[in-house]
PDB file of N, CA and C in Angstrom:
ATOM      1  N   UNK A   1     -20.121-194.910  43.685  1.00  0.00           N
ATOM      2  CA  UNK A   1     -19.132-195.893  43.273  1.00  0.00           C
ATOM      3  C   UNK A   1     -18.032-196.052  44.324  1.00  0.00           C
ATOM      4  N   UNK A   2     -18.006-195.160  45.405  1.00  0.00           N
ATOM      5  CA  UNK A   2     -16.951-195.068  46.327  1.00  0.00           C
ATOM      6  C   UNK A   2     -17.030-195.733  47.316  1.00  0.00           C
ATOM      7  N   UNK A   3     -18.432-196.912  47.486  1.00  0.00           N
ATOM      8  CA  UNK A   3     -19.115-197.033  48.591  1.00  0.00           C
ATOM      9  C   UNK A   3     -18.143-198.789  48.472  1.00  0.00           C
ATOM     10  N   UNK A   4     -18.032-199.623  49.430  1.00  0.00           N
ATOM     11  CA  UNK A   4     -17.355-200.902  49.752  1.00  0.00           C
ATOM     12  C   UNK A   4     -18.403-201.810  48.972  1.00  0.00           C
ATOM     13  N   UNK A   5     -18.020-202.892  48.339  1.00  0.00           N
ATOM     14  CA  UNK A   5     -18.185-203.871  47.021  1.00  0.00           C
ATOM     15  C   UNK A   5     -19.534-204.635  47.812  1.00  0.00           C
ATOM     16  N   UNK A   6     -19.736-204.621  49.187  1.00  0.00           N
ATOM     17  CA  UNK A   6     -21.067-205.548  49.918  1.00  0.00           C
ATOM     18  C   UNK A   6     -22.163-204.422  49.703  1.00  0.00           C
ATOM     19  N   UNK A   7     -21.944-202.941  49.922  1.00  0.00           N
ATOM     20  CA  UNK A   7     -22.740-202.166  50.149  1.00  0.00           C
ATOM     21  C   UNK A   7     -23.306-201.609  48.699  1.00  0.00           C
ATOM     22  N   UNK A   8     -22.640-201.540  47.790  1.00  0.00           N
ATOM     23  CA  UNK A   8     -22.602-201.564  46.407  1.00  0.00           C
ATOM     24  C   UNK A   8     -23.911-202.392  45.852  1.00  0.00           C
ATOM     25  N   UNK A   9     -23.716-203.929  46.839  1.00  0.00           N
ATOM     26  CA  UNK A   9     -24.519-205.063  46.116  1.00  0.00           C
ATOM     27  C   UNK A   9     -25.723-205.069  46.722  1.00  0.00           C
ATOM     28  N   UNK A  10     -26.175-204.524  48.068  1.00  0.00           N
ATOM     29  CA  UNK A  10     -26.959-204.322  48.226  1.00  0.00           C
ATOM     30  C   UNK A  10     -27.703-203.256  48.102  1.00  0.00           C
ATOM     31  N   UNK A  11     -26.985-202.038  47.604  1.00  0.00           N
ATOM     32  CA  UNK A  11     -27.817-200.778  46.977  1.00  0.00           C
ATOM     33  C   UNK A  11     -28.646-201.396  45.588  1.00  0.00           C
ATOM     34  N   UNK A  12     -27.967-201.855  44.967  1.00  0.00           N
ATOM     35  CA  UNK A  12     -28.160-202.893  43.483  1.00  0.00           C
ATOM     36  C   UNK A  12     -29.614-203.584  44.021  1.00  0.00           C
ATOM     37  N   UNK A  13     -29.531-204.412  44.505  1.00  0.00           N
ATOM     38  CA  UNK A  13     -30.321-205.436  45.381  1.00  0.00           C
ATOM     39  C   UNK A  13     -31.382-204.799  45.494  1.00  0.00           C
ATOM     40  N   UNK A  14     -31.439-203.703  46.483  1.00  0.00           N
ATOM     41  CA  UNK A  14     -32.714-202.663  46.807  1.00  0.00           C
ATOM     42  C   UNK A  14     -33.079-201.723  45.590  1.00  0.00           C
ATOM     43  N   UNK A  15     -32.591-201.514  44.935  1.00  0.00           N
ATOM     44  CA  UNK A  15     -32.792-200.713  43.265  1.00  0.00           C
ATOM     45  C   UNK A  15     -33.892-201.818  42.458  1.00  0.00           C
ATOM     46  N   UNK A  16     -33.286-203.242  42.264  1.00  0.00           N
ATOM     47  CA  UNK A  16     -34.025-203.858  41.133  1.00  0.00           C
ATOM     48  C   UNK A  16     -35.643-204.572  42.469  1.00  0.00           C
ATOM     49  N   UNK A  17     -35.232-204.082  43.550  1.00  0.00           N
ATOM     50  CA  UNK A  17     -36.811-204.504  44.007  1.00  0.00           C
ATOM     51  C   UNK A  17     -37.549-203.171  43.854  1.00  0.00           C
ATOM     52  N   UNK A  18     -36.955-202.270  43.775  1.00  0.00           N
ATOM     53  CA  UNK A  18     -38.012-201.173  43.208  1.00  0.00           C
ATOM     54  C   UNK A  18     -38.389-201.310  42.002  1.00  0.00           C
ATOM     55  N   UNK A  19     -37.211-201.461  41.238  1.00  0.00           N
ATOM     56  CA  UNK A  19     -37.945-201.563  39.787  1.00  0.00           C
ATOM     57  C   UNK A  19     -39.332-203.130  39.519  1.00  0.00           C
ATOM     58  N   UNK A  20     -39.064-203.994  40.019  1.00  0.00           N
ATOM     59  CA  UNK A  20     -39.648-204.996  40.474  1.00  0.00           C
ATOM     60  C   UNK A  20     -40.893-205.163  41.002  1.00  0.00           C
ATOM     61  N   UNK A  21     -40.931-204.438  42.293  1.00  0.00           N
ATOM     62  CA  UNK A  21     -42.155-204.245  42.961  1.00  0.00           C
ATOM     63  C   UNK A  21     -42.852-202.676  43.181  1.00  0.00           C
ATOM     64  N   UNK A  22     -42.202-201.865  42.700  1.00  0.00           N
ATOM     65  CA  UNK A  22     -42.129-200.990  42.932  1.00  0.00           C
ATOM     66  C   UNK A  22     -41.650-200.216  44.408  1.00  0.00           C
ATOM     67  N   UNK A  23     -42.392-198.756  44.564  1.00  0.00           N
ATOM     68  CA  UNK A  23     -41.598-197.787  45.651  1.00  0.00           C
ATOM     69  C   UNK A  23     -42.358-198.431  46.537  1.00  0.00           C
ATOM     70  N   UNK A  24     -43.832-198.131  46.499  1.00  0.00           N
ATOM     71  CA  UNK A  24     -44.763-198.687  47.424  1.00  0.00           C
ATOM     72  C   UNK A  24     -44.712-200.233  48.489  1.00  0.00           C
ATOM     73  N   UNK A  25     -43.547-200.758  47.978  1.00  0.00           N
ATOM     74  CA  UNK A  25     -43.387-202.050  48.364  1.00  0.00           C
ATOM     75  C   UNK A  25     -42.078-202.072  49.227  1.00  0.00           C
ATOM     76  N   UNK A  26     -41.341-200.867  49.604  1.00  0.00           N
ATOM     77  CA  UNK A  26     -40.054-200.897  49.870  1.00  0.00           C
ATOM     78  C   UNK A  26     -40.519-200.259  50.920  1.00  0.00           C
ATOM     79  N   UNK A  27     -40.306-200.834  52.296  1.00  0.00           N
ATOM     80  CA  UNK A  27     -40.033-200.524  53.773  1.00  0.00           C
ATOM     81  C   UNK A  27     -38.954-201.056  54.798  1.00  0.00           C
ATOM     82  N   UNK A  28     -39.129-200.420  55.864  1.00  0.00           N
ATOM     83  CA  UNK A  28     -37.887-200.686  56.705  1.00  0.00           C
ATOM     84  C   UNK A  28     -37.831-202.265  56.389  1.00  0.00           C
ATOM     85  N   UNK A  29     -36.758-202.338  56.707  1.00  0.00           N
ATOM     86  CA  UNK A  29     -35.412-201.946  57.130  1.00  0.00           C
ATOM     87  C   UNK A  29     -34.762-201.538  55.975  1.00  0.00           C
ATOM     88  N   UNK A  30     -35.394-201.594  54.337  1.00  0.00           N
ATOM     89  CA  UNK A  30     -34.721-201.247  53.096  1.00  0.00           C
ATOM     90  C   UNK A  30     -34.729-199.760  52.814  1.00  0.00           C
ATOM     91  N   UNK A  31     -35.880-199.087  53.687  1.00  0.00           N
ATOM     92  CA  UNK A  31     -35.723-197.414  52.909  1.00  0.00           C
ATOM     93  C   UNK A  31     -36.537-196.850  54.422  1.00  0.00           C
ATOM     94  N   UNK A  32     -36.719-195.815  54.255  1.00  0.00           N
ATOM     95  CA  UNK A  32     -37.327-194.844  55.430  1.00  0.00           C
ATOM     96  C   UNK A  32     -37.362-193.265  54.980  1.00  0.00           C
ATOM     97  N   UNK A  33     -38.973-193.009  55.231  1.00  0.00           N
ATOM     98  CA  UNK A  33     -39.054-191.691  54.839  1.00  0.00           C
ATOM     99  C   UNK A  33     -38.326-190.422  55.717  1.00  0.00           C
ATOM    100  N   UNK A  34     -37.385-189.168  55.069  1.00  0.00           N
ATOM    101  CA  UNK A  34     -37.047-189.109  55.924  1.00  0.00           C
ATOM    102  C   UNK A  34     -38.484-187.478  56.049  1.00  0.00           C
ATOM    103  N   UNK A  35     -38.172-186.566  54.909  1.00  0.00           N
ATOM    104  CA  UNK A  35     -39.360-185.794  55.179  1.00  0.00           C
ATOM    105  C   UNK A  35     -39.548-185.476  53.970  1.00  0.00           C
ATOM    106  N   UNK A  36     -40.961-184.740  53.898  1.00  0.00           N
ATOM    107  CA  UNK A  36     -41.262-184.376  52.537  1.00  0.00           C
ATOM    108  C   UNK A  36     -41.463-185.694  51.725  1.00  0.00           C
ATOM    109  N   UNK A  37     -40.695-185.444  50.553  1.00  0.00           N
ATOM    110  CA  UNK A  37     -39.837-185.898  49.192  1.00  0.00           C
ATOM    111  C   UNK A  37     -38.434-186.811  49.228  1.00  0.00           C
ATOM    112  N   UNK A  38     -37.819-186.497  50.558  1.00  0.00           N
ATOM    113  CA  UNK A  38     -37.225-187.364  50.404  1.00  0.00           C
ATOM    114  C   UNK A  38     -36.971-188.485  51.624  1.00  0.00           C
ATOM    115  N   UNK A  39     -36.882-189.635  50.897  1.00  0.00           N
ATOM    116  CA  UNK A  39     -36.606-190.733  51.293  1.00  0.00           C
ATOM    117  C   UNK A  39     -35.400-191.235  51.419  1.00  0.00           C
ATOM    118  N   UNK A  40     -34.778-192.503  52.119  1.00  0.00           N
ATOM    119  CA  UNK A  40     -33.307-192.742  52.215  1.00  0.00           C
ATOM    120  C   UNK A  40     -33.644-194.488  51.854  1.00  0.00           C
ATOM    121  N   UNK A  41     -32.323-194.930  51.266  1.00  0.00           N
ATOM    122  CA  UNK A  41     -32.105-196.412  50.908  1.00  0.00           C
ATOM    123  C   UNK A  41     -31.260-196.912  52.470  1.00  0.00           C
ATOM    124  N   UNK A  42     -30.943-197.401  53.019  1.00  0.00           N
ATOM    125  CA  UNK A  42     -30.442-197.875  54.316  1.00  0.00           C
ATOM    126  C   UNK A  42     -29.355-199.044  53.871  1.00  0.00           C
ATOM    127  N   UNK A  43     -28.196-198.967  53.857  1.00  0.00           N
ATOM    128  CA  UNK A  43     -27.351-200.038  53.391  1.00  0.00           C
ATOM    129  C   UNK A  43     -26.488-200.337  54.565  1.00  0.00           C
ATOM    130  N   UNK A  44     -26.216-201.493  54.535  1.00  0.00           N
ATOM    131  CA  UNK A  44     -25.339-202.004  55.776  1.00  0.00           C
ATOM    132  C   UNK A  44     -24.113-202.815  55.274  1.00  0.00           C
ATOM    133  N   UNK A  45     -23.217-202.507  55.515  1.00  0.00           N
ATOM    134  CA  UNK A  45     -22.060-203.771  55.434  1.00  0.00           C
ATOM    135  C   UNK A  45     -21.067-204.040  56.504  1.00  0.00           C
ATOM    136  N   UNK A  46     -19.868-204.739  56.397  1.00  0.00           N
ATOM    137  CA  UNK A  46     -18.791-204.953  56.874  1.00  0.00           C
ATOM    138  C   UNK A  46     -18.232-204.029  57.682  1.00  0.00           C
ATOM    139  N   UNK A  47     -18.255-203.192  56.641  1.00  0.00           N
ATOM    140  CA  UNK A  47     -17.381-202.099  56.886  1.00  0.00           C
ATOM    141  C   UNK A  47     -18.470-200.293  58.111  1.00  0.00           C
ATOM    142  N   UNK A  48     -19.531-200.688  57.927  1.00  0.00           N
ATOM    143  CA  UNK A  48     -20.546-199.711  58.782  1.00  0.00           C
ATOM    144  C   UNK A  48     -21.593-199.444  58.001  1.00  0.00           C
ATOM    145  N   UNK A  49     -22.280-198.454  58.274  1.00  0.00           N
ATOM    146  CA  UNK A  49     -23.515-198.308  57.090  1.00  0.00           C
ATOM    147  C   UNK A  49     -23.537-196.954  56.632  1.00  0.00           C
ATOM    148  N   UNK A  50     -24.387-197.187  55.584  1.00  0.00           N
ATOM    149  CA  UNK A  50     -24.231-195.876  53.986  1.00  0.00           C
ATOM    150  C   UNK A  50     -25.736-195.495  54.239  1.00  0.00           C
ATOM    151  N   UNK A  51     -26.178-194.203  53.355  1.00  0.00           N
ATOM    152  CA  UNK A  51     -27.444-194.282  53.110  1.00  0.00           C
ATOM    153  C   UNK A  51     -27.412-193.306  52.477  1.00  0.00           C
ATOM    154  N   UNK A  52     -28.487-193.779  51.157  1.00  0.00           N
ATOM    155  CA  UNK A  52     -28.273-192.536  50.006  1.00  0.00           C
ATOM    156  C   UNK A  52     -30.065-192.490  49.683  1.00  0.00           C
ATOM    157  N   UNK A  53     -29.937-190.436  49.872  1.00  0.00           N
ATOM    158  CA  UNK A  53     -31.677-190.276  49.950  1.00  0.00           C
ATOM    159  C   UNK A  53     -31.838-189.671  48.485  1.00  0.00           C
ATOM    160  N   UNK A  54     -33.375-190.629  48.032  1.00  0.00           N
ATOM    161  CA  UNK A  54     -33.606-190.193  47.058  1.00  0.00           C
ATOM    162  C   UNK A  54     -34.521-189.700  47.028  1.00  0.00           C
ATOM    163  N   UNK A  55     -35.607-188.852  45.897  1.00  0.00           N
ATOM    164  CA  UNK A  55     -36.557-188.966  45.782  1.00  0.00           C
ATOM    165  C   UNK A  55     -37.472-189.576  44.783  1.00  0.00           C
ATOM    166  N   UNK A  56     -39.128-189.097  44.267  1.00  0.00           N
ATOM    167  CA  UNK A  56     -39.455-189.709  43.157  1.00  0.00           C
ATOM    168  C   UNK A  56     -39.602-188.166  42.398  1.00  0.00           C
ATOM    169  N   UNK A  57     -39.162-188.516  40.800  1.00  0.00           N
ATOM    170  CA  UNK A  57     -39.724-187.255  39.982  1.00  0.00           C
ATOM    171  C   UNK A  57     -40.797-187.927  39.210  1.00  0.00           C
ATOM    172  N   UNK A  58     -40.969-187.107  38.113  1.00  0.00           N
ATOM    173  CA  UNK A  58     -42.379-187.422  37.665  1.00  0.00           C
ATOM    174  C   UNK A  58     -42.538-189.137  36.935  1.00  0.00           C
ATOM    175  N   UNK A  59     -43.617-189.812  36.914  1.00  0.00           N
ATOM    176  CA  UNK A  59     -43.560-191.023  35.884  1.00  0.00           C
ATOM    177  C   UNK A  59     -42.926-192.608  36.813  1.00  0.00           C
ATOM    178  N   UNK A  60     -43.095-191.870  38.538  1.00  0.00           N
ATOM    179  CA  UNK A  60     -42.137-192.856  39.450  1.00  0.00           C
ATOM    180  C   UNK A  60     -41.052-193.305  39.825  1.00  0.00           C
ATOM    181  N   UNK A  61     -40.409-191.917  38.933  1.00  0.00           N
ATOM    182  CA  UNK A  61     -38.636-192.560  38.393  1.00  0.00           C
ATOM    183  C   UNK A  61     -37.962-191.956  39.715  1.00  0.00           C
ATOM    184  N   UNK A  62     -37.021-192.937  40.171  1.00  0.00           N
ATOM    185  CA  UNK A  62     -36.287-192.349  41.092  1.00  0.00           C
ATOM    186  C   UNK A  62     -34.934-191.857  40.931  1.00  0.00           C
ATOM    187  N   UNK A  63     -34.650-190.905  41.925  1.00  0.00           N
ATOM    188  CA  UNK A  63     -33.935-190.179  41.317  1.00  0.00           C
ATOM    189  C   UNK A  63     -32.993-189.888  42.833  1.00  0.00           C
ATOM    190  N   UNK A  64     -31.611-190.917  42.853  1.00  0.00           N
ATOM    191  CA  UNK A  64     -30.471-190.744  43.957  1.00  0.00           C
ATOM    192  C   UNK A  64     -30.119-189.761  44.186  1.00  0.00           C
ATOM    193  N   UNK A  65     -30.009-188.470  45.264  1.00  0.00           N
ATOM    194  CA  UNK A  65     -30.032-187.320  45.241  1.00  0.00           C
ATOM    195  C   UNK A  65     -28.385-187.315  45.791  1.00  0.00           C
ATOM    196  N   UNK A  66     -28.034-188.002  46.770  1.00  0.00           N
ATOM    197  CA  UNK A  66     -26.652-188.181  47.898  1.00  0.00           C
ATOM    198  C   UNK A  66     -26.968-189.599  48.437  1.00  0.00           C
ATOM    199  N   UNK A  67     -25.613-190.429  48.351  1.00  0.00           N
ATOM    200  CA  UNK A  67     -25.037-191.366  49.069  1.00  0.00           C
ATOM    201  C   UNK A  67     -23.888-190.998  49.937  1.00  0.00           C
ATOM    202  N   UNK A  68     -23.947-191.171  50.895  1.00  0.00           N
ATOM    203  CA  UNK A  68     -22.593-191.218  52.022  1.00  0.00           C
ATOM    204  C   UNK A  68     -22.980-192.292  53.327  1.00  0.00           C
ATOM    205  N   UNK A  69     -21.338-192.034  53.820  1.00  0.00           N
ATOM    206  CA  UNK A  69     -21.347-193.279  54.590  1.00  0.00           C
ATOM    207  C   UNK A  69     -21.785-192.477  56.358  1.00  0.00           C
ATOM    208  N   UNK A  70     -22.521-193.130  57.014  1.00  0.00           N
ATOM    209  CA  UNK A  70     -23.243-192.817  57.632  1.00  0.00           C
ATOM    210  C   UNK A  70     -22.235-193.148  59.601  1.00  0.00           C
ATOM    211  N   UNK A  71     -22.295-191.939  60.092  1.00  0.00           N
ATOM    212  CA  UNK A  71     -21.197-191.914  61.321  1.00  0.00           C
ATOM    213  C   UNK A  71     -21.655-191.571  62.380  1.00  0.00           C
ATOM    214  N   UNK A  72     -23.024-191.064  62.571  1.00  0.00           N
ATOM    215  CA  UNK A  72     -23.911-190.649  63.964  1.00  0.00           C
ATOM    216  C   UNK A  72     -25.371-191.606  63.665  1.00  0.00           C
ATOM    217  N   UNK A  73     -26.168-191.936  64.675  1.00  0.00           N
ATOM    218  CA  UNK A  73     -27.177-192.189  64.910  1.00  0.00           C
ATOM    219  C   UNK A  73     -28.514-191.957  64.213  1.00  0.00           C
ATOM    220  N   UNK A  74     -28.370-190.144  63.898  1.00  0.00           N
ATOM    221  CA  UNK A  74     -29.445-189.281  63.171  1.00  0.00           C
ATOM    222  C   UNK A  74     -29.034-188.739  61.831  1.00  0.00           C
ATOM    223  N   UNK A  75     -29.384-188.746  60.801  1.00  0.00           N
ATOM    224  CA  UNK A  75     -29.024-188.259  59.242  1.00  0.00           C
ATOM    225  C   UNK A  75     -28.836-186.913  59.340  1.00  0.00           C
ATOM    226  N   UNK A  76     -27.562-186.886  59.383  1.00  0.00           N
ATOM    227  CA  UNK A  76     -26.457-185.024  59.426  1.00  0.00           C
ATOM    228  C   UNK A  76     -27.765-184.189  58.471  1.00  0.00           C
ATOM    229  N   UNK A  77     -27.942-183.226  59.082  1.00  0.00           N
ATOM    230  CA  UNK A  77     -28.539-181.887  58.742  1.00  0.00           C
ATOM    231  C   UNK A  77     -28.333-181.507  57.545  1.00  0.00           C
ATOM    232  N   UNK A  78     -26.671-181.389  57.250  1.00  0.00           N
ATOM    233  CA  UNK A  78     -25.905-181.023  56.052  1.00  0.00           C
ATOM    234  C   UNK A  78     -26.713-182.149  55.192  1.00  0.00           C
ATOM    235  N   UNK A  79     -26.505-183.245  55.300  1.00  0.00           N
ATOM    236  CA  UNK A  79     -26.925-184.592  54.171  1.00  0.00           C
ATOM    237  C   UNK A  79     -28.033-184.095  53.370  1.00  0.00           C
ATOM    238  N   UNK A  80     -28.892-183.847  54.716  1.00  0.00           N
ATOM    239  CA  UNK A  80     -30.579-182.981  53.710  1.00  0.00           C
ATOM    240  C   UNK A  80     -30.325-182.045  53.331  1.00  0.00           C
ATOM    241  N   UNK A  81     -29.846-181.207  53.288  1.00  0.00           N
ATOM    242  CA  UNK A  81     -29.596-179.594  52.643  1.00  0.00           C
ATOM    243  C   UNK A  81     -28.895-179.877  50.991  1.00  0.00           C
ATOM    244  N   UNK A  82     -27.810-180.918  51.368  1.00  0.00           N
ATOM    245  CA  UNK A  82     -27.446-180.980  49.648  1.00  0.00           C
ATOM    246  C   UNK A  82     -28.310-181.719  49.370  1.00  0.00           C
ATOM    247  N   UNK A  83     -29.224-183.007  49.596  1.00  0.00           N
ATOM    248  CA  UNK A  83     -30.073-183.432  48.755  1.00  0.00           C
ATOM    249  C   UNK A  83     -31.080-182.181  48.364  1.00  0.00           C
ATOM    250  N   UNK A  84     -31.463-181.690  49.449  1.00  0.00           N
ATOM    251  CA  UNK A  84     -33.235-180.557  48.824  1.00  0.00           C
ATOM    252  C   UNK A  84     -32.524-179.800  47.693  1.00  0.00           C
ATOM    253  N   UNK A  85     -31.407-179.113  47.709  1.00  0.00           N
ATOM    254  CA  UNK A  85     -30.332-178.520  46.951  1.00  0.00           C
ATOM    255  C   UNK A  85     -30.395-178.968  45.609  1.00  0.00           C
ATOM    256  N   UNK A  86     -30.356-180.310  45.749  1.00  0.00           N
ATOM    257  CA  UNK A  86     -30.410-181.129  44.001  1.00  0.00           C
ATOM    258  C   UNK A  86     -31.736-181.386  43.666  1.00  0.00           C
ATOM    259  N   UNK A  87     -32.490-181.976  44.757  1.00  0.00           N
ATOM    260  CA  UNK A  87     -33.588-182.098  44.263  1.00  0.00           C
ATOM    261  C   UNK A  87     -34.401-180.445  43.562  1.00  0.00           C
ATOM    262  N   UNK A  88     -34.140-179.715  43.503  1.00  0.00           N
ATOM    263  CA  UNK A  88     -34.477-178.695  43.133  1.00  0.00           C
ATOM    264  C   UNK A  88     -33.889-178.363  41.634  1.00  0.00           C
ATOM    265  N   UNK A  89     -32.673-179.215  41.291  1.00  0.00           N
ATOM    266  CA  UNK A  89     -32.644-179.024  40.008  1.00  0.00           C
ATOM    267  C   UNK A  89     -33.024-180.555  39.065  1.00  0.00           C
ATOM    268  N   UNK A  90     -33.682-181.074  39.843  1.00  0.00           N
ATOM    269  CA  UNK A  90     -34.602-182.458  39.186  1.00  0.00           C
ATOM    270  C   UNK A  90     -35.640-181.692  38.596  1.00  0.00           C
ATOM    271  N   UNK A  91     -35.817-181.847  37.114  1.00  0.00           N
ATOM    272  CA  UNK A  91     -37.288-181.860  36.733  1.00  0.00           C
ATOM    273  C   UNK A  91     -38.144-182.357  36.722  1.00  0.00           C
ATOM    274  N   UNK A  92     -39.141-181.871  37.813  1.00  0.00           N
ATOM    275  CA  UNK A  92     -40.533-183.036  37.756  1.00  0.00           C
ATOM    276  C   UNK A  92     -41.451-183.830  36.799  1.00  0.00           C
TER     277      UNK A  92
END
């Protein structure tokens, strides 16, 4: 909810084409695997770009693990450690 009102609308945006078309249908430039389980949404605005990695739990449901706003080139080390972190208390 902390994220700027463009980047907001396009997280929204990329959410109901999953629900829509599903996961299988969502590629760059909208998502990118990063390893494993989890995957990242890629948001861009005005203001710089966000990216919040999710994964899938059981039944296809996805499940937003971390959103933050994005300040180097390569997805901070730390970023994956608290997602695997949560994803571990997702029930499959």
């Amino acid at each position: 909810m902390a994220l700027p009102a463009d980047m907001k609308g396009r997280f929204l945006r990329i959410t109901e084409m999953i629900e829509t078309h599903g996961l299988s249908a969502l590629r760059e430039p909208h998502a990118k695997h990063l390893a494993g389980k989890l995957w990242e949404i890629r948001l861009k605005g005005r203001d710089g770009i966000a990216r919040s990695i999710y994964a899938t739990a059981s039944g296809q449901r996805v499940v937003v693990l971390r959103t933050f706003v994005k300040k180097t080139q390569k997805t901070p080390q730390h970023e994956l450690e608290i997602a695997l972190v949560r994803l571990k208390g997702v029930k499959e």
